[in-house]
N, C-alpha and C. Protein backbone atom coordinates (compact mmCIF):
# COMPACT_ATOMS: atom_id res chain seq x y z
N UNK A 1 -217.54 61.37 142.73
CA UNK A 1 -217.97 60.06 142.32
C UNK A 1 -218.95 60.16 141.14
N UNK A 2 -220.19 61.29 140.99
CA UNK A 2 -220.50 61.30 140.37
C UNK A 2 -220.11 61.57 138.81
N UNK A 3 -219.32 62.61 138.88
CA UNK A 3 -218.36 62.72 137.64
C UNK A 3 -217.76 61.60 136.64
N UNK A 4 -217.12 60.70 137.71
CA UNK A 4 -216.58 60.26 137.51
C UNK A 4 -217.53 58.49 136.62
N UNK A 5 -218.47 58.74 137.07
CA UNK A 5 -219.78 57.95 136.49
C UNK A 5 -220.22 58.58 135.48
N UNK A 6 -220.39 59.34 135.31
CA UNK A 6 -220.60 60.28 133.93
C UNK A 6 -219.86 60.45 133.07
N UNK A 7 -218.35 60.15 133.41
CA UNK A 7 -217.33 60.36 132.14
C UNK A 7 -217.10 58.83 131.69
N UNK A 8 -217.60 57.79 132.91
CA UNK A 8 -217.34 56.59 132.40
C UNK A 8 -218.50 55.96 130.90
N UNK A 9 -219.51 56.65 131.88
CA UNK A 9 -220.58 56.45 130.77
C UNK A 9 -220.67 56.82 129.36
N UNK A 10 -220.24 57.96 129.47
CA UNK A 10 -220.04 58.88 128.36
C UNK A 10 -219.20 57.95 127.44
N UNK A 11 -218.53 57.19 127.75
CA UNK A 11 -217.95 56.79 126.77
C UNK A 11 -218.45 55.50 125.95
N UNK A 12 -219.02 54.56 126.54
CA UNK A 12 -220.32 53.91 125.84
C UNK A 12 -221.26 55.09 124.91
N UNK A 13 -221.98 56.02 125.34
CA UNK A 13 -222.38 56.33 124.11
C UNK A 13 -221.95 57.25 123.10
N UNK A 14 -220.91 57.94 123.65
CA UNK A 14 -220.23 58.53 122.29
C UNK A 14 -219.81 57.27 121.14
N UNK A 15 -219.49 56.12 121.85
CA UNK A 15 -219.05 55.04 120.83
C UNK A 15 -219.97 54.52 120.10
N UNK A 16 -221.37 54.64 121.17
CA UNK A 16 -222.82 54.09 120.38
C UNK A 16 -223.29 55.07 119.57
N UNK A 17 -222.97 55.94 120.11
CA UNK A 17 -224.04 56.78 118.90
C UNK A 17 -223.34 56.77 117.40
N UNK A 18 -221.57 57.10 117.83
CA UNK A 18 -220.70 57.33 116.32
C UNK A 18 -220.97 55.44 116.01
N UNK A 19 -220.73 54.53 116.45
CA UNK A 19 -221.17 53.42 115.49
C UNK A 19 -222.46 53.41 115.00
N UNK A 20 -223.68 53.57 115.40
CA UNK A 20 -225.19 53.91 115.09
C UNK A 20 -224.48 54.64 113.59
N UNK A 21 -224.21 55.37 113.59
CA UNK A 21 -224.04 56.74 112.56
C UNK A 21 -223.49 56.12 111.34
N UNK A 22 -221.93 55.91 111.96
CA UNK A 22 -221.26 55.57 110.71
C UNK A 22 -221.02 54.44 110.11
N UNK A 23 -221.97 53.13 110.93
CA UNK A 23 -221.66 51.82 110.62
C UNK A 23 -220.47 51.01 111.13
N UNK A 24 -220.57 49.65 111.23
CA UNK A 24 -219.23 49.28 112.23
C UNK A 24 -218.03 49.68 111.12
N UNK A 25 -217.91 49.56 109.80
CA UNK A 25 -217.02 49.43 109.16
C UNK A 25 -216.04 50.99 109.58
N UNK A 26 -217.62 52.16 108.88
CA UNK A 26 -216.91 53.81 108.91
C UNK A 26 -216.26 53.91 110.53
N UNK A 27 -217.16 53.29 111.69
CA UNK A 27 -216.84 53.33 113.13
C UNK A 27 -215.37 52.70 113.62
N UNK A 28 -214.99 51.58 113.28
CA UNK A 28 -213.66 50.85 113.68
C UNK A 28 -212.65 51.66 113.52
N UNK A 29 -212.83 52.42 112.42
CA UNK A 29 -211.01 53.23 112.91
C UNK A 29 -211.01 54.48 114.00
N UNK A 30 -212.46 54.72 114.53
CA UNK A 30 -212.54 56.08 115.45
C UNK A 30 -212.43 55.21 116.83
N UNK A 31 -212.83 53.89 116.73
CA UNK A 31 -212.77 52.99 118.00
C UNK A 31 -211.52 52.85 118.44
N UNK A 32 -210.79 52.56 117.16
CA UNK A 32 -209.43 52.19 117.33
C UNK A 32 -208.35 53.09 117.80
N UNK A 33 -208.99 55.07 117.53
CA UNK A 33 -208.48 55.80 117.68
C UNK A 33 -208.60 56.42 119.41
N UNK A 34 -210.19 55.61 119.76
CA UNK A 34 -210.74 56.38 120.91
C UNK A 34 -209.78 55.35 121.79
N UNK A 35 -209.26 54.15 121.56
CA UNK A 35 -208.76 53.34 122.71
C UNK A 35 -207.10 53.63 122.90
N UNK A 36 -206.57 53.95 121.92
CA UNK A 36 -205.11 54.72 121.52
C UNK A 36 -204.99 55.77 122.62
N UNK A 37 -206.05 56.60 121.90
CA UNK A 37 -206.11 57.82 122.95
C UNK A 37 -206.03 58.03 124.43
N UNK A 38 -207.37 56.80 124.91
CA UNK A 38 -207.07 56.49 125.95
C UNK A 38 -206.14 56.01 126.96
N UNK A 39 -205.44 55.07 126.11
CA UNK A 39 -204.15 54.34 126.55
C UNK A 39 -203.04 55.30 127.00
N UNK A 40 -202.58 55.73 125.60
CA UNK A 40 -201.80 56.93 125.58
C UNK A 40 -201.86 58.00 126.41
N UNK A 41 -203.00 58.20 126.46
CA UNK A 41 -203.35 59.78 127.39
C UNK A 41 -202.87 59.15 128.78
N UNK A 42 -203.67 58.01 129.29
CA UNK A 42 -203.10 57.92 130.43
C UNK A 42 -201.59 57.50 131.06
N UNK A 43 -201.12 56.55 129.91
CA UNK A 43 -199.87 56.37 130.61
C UNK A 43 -198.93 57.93 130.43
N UNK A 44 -198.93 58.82 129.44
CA UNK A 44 -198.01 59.88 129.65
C UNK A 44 -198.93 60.65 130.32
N UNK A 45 -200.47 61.16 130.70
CA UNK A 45 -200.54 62.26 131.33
C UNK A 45 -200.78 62.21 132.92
N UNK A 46 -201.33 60.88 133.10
CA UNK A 46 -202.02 60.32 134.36
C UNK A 46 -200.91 61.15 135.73
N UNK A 47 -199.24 60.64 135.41
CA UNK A 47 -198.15 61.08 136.00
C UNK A 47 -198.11 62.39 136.20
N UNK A 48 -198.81 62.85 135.42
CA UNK A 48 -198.99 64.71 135.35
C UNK A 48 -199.96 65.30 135.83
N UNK A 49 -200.53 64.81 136.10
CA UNK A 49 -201.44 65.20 137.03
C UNK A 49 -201.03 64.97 138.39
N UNK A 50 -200.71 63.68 138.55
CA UNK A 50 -199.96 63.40 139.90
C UNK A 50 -199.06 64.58 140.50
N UNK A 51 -197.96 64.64 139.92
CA UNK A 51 -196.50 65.37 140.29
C UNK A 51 -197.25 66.84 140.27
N UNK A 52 -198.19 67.25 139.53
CA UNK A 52 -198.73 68.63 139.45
C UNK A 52 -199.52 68.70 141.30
N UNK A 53 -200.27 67.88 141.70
CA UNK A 53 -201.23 67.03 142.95
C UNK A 53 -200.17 67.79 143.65
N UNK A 54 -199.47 66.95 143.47
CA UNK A 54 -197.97 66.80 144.74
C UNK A 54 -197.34 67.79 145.00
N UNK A 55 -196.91 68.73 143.94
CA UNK A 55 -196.29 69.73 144.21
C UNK A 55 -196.94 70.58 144.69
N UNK A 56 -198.10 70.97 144.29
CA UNK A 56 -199.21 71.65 144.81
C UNK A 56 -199.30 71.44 146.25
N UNK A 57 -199.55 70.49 146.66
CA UNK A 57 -200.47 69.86 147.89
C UNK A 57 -199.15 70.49 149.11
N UNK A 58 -197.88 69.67 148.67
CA UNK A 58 -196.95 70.19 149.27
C UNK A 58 -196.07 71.03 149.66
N UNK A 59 -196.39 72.36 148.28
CA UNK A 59 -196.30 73.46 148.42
C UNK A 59 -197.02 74.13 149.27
N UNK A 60 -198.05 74.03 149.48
CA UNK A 60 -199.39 74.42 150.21
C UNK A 60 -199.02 74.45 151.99
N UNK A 61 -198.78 72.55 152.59
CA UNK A 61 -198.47 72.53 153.52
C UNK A 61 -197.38 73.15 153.98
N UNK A 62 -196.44 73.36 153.15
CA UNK A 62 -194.89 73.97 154.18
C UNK A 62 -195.13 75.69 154.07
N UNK A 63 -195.20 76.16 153.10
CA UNK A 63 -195.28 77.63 153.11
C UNK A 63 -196.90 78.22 152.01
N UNK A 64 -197.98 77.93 151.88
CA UNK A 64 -199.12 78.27 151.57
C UNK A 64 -199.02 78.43 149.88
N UNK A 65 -198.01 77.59 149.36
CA UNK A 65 -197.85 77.50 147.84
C UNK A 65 -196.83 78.84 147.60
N UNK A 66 -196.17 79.18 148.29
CA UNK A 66 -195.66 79.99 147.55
C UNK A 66 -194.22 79.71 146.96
N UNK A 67 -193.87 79.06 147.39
CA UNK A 67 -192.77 78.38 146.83
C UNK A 67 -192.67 77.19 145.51
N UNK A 68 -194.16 76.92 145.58
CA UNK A 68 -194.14 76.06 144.19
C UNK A 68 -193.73 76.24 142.83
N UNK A 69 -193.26 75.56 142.29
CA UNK A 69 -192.80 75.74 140.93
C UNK A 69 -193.54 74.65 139.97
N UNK A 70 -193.64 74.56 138.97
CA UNK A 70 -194.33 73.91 137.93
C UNK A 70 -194.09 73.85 136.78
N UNK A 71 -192.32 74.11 136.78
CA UNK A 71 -191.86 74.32 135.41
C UNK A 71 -191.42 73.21 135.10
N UNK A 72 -191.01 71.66 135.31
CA UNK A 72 -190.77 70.90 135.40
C UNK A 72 -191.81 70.13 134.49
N UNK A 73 -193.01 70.32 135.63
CA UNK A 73 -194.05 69.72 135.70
C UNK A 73 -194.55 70.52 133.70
N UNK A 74 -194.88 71.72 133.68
CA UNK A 74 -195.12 72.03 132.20
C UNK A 74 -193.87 71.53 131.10
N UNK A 75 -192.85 71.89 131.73
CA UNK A 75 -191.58 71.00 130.49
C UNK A 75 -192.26 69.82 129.71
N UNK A 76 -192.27 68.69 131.14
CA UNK A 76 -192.96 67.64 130.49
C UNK A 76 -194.13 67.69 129.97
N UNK A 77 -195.10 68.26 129.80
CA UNK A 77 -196.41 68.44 129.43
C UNK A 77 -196.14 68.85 127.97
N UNK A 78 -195.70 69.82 127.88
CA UNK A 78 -195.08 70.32 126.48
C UNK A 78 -193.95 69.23 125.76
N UNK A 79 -192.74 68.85 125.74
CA UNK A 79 -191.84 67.70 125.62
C UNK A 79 -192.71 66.85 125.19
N UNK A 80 -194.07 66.61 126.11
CA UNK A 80 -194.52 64.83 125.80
C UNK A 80 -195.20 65.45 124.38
N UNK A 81 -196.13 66.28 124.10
CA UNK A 81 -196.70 66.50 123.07
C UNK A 81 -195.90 67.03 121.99
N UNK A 82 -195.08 67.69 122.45
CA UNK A 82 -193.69 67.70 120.64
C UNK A 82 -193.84 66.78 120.41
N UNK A 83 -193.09 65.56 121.09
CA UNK A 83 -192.86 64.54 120.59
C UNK A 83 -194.08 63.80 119.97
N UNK A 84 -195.02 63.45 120.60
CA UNK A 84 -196.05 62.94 119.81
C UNK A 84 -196.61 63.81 118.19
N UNK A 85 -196.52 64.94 118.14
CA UNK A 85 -196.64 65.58 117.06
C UNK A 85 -195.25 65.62 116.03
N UNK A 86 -194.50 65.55 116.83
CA UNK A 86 -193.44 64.99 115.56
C UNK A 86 -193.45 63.48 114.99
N UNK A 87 -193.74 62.93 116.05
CA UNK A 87 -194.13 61.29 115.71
C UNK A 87 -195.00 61.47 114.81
N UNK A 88 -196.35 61.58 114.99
CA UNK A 88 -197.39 61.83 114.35
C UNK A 88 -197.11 62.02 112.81
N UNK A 89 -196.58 63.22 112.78
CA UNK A 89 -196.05 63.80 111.26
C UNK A 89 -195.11 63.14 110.90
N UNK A 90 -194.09 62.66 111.51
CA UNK A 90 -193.40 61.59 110.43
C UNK A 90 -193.94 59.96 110.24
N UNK A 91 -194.69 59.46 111.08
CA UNK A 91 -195.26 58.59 110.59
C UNK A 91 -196.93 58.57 109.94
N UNK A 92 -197.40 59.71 110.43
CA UNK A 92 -198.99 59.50 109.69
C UNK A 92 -199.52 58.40 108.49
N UNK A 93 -198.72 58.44 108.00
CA UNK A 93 -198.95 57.15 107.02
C UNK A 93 -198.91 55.57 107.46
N UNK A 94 -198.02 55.13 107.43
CA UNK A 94 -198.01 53.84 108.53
C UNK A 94 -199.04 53.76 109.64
N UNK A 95 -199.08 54.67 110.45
CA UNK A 95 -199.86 54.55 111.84
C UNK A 95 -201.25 54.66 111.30
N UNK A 96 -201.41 55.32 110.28
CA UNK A 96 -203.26 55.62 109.64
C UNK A 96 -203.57 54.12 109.06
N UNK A 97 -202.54 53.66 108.02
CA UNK A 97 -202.83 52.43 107.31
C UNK A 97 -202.74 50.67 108.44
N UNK A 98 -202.00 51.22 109.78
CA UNK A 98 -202.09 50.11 110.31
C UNK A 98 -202.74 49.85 111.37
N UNK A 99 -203.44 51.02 111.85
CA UNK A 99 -203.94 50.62 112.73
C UNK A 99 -205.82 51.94 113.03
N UNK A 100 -205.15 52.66 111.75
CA UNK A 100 -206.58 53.04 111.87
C UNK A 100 -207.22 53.69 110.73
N UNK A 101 -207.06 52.27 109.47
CA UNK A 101 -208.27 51.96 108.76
C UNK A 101 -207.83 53.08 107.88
N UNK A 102 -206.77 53.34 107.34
CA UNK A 102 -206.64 54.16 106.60
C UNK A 102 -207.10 55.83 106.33
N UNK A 103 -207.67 56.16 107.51
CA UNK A 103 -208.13 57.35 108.02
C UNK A 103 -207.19 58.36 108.36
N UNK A 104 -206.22 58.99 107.33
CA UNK A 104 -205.31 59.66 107.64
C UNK A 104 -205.54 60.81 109.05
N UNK A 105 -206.65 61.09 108.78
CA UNK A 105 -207.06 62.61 109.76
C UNK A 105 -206.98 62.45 111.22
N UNK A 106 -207.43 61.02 111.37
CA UNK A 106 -207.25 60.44 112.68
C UNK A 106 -205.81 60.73 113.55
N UNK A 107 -204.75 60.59 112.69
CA UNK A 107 -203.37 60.40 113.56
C UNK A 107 -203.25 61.85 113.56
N UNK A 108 -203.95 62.96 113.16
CA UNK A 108 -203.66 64.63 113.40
C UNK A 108 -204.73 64.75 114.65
N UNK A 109 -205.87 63.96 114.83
CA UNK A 109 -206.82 64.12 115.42
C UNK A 109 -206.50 63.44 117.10
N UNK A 110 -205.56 62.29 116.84
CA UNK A 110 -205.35 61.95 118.08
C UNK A 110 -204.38 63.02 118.95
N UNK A 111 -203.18 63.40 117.88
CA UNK A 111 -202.38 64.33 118.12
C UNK A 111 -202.79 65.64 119.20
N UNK A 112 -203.67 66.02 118.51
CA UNK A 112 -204.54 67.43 119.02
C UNK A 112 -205.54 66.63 120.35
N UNK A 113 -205.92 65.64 120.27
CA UNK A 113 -206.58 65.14 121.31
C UNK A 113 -205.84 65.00 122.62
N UNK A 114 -204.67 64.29 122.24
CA UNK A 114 -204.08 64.02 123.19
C UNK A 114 -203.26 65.45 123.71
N UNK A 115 -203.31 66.54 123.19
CA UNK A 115 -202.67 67.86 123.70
C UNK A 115 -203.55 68.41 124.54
N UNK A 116 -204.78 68.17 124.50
CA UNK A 116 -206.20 68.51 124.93
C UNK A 116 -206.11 67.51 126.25
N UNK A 117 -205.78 66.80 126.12
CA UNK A 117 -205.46 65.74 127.47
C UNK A 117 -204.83 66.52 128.53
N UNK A 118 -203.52 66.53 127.56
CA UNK A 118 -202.11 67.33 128.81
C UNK A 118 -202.62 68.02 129.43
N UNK A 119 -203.64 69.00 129.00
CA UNK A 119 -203.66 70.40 129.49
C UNK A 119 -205.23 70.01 130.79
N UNK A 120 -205.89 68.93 130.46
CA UNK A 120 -206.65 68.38 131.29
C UNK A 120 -206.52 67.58 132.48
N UNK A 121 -205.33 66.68 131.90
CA UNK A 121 -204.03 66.31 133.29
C UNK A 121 -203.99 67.22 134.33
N UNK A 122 -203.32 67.97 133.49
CA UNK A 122 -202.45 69.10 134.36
C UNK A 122 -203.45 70.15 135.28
N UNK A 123 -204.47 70.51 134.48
CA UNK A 123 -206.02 70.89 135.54
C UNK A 123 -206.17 70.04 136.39
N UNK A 124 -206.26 69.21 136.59
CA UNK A 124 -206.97 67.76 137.73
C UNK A 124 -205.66 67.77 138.45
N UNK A 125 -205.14 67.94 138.30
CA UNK A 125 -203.42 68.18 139.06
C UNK A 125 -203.45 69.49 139.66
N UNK A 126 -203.75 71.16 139.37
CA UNK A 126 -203.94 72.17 140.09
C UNK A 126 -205.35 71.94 141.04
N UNK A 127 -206.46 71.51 140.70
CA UNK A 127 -207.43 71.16 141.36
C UNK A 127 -207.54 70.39 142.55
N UNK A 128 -207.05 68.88 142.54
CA UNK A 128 -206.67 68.31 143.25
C UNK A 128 -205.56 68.45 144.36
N UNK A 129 -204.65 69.27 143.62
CA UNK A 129 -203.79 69.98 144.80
C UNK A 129 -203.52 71.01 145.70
N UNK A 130 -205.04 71.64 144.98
CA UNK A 130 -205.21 72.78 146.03
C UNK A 130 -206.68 72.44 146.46
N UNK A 131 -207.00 71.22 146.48
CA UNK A 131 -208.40 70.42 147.23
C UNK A 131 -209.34 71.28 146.98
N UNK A 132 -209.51 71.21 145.54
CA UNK A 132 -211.06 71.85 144.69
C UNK A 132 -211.66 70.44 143.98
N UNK A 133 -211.45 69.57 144.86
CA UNK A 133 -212.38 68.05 144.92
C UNK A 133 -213.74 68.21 143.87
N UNK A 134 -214.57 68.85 144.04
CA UNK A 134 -215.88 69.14 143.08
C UNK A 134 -215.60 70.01 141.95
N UNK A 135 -214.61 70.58 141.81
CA UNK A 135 -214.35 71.04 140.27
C UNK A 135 -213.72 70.28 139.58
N UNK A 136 -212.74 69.30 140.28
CA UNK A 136 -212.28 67.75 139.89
C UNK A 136 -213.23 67.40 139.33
N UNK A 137 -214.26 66.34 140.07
CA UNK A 137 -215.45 65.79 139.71
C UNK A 137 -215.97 66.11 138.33
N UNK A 138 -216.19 67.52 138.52
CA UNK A 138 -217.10 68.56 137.56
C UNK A 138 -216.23 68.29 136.17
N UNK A 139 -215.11 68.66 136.15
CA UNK A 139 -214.42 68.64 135.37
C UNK A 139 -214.55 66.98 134.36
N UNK A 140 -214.60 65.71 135.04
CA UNK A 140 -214.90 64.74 134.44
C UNK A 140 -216.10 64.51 133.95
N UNK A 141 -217.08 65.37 134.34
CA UNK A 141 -218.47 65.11 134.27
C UNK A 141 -218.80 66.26 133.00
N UNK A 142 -218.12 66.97 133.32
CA UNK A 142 -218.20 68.17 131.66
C UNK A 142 -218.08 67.60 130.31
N UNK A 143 -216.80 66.97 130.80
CA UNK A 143 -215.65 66.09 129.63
C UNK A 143 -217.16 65.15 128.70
N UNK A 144 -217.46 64.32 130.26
CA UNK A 144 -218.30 63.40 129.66
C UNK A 144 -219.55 63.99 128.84
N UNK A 145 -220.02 64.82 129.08
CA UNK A 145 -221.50 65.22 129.26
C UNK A 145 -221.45 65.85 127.36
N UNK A 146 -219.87 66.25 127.27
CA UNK A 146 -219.49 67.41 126.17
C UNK A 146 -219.37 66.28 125.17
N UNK A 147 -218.91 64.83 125.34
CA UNK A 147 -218.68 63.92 124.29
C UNK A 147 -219.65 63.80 123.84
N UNK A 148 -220.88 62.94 124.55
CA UNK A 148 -221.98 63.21 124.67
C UNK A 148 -223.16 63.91 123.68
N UNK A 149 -222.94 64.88 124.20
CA UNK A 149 -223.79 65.99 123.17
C UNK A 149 -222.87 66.31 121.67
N UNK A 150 -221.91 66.47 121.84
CA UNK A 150 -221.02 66.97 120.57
C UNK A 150 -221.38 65.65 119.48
N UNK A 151 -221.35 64.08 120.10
CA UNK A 151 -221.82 62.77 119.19
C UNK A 151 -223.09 62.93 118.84
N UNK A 152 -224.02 63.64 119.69
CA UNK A 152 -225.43 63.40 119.43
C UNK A 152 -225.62 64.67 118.30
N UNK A 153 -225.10 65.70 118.36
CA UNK A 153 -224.97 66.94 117.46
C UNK A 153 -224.38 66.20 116.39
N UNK A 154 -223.55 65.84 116.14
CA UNK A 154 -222.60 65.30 114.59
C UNK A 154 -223.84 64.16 114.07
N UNK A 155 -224.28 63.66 114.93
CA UNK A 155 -225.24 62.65 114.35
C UNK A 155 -226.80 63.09 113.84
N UNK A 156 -226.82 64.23 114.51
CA UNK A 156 -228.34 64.74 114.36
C UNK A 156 -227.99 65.77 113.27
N UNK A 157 -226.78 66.28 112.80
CA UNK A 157 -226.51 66.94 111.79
C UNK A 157 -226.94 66.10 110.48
N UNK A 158 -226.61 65.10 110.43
CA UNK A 158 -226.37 64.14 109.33
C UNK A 158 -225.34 63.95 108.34
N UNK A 159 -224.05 64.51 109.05
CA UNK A 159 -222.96 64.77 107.93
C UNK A 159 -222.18 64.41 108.95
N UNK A 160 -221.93 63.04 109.92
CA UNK A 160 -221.17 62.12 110.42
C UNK A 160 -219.97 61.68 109.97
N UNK A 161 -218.75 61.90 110.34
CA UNK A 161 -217.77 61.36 109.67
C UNK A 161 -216.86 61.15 110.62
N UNK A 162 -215.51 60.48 110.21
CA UNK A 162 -214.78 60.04 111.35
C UNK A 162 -213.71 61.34 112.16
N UNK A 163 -214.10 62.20 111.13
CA UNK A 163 -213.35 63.61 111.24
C UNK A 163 -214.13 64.40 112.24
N UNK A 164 -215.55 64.42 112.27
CA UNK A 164 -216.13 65.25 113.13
C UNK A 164 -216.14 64.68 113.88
N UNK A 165 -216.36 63.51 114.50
CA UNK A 165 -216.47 62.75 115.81
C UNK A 165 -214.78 63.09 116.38
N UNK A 166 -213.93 63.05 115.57
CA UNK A 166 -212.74 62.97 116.50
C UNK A 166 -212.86 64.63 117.01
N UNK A 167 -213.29 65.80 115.85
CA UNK A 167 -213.03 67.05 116.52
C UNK A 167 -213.79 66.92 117.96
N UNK A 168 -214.95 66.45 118.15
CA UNK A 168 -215.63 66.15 119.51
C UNK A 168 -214.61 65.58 120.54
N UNK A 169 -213.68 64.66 120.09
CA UNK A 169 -212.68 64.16 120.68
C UNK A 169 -211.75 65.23 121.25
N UNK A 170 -211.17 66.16 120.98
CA UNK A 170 -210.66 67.29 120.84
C UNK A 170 -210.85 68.52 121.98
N UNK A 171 -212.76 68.41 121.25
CA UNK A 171 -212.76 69.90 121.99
C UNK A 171 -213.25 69.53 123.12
N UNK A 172 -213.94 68.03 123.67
CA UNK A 172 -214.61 68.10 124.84
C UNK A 172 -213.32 68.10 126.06
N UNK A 173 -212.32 67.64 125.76
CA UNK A 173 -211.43 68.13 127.30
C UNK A 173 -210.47 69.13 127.10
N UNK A 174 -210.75 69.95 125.96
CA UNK A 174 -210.30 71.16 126.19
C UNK A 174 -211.47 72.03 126.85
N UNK A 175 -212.31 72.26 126.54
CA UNK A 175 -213.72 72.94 127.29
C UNK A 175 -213.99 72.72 128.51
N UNK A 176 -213.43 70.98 128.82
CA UNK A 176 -214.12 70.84 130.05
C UNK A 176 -213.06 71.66 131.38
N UNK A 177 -211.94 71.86 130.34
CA UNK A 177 -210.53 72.24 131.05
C UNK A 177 -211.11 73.62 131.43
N UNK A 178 -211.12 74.34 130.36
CA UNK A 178 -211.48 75.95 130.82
C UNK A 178 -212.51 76.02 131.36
N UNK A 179 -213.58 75.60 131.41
CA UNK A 179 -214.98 75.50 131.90
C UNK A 179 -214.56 75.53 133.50
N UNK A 180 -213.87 74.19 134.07
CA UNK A 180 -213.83 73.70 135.08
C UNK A 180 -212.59 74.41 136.13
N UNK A 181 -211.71 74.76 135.44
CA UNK A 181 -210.51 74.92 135.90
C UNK A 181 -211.11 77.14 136.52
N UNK A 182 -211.71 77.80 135.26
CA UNK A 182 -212.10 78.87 136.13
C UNK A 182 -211.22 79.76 137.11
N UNK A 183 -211.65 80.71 137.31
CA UNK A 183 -210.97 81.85 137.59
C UNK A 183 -210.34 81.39 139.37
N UNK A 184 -211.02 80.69 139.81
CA UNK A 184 -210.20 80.36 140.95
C UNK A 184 -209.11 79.85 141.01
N UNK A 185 -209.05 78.83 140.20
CA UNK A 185 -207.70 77.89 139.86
C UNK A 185 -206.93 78.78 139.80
N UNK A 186 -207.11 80.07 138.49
CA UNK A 186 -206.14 80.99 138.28
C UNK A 186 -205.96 81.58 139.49
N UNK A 187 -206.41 81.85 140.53
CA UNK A 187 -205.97 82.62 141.56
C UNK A 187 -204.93 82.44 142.78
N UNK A 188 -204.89 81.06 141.96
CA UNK A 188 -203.88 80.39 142.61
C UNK A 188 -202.19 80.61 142.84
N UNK A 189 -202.31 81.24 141.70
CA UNK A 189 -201.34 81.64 140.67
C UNK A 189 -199.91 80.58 140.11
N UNK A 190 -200.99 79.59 139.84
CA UNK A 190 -200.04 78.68 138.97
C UNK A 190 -200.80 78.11 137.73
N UNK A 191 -201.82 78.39 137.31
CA UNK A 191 -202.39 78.28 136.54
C UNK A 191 -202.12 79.42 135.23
């Protein structure tokens, strides 16, 4: 629960601090990018985490996971992000000029963000399915804590731009992934 209050939060002030910084004008296309992201991330990864839950959970009960497979489950993980990176690259232009402010870097930035997702999905999916409940948690609370500081760092640098705020976008749920996910997960041996 707590985590999960911390990643909510986190996202009020990563938005406050990068508008503080860059002004509403420089800020609107990273807003526009942070709600994309969000959207996006959840309707393709949310499911992936699930079916990852499930297979897990139910691998577990009938024979102690050893029968699980997860190739399915990574197909799609991989599949969903080709595609968005081929999207990406053939439209970058259109998608930058229409909906985010002409900020080309953004539609490479959501790209890589949202790959950073999958692979954060898909953690909260081994976690949850082998009932590591507080590295769950942890894991949202990293995410948050990493936006967080990475906005307050780009801002206290003084060389703010819509490019460094998105790399923050980027690296905080990839970090929070390896951070959280840890050598146990791997011992799972589906990680």
């Amino acid at each position: 629960m707590l985590g999960l209050g911390v990643f909510g939060l986190s996202s009020f002030a990563f938005l406050g601090i990068a508008g503080r910084d860059l002004g509403p004008a420089g800020s609107a296309p990273l807003s526009v990018a942070w709600t994309v992201l969000n959207a996006v991330g959840i309707g393709l990864f949310l499911p992936l985490e699930q079916e990852a839950g499930r297979r897990l959970s139910g691998a577990i009960a009938v024979d102690g996971g050893a029968s699980v497979s997860m190739r399915g489950t990574l197909r799609y993980a991989v599949w969903a992000v080709a595609v968005l990176a081929v999207v990406g690259a053939a439209l970058h232009v259109p998608l930058s000029e229409l909906i985010l402010g002409g900020e080309r870097v953004l539609v490479a930035v959501l790209v890589l963000a949202l790959a950073a997702q999958a692979a954060e999905y898909l953690a909260r999916g081994v976690l949850a399915g082998t009932g590591q409940f507080g590295r769950y948690g942890s894991q949202l609370a990293v995410d948050g804590a990493l936006r967080v500081a990475g906005a307050a760092l780009v801002a206290a640098s003084g060389n703010g731009s819509v490019l460094a705020y998105g790399a923050v976008l980027v690296a905080a749920p990839a970090l929070a992934t390896v951070v959280t996910l840890g050598a146990r997960a791997r011992r799972t041996g589906v990680a």
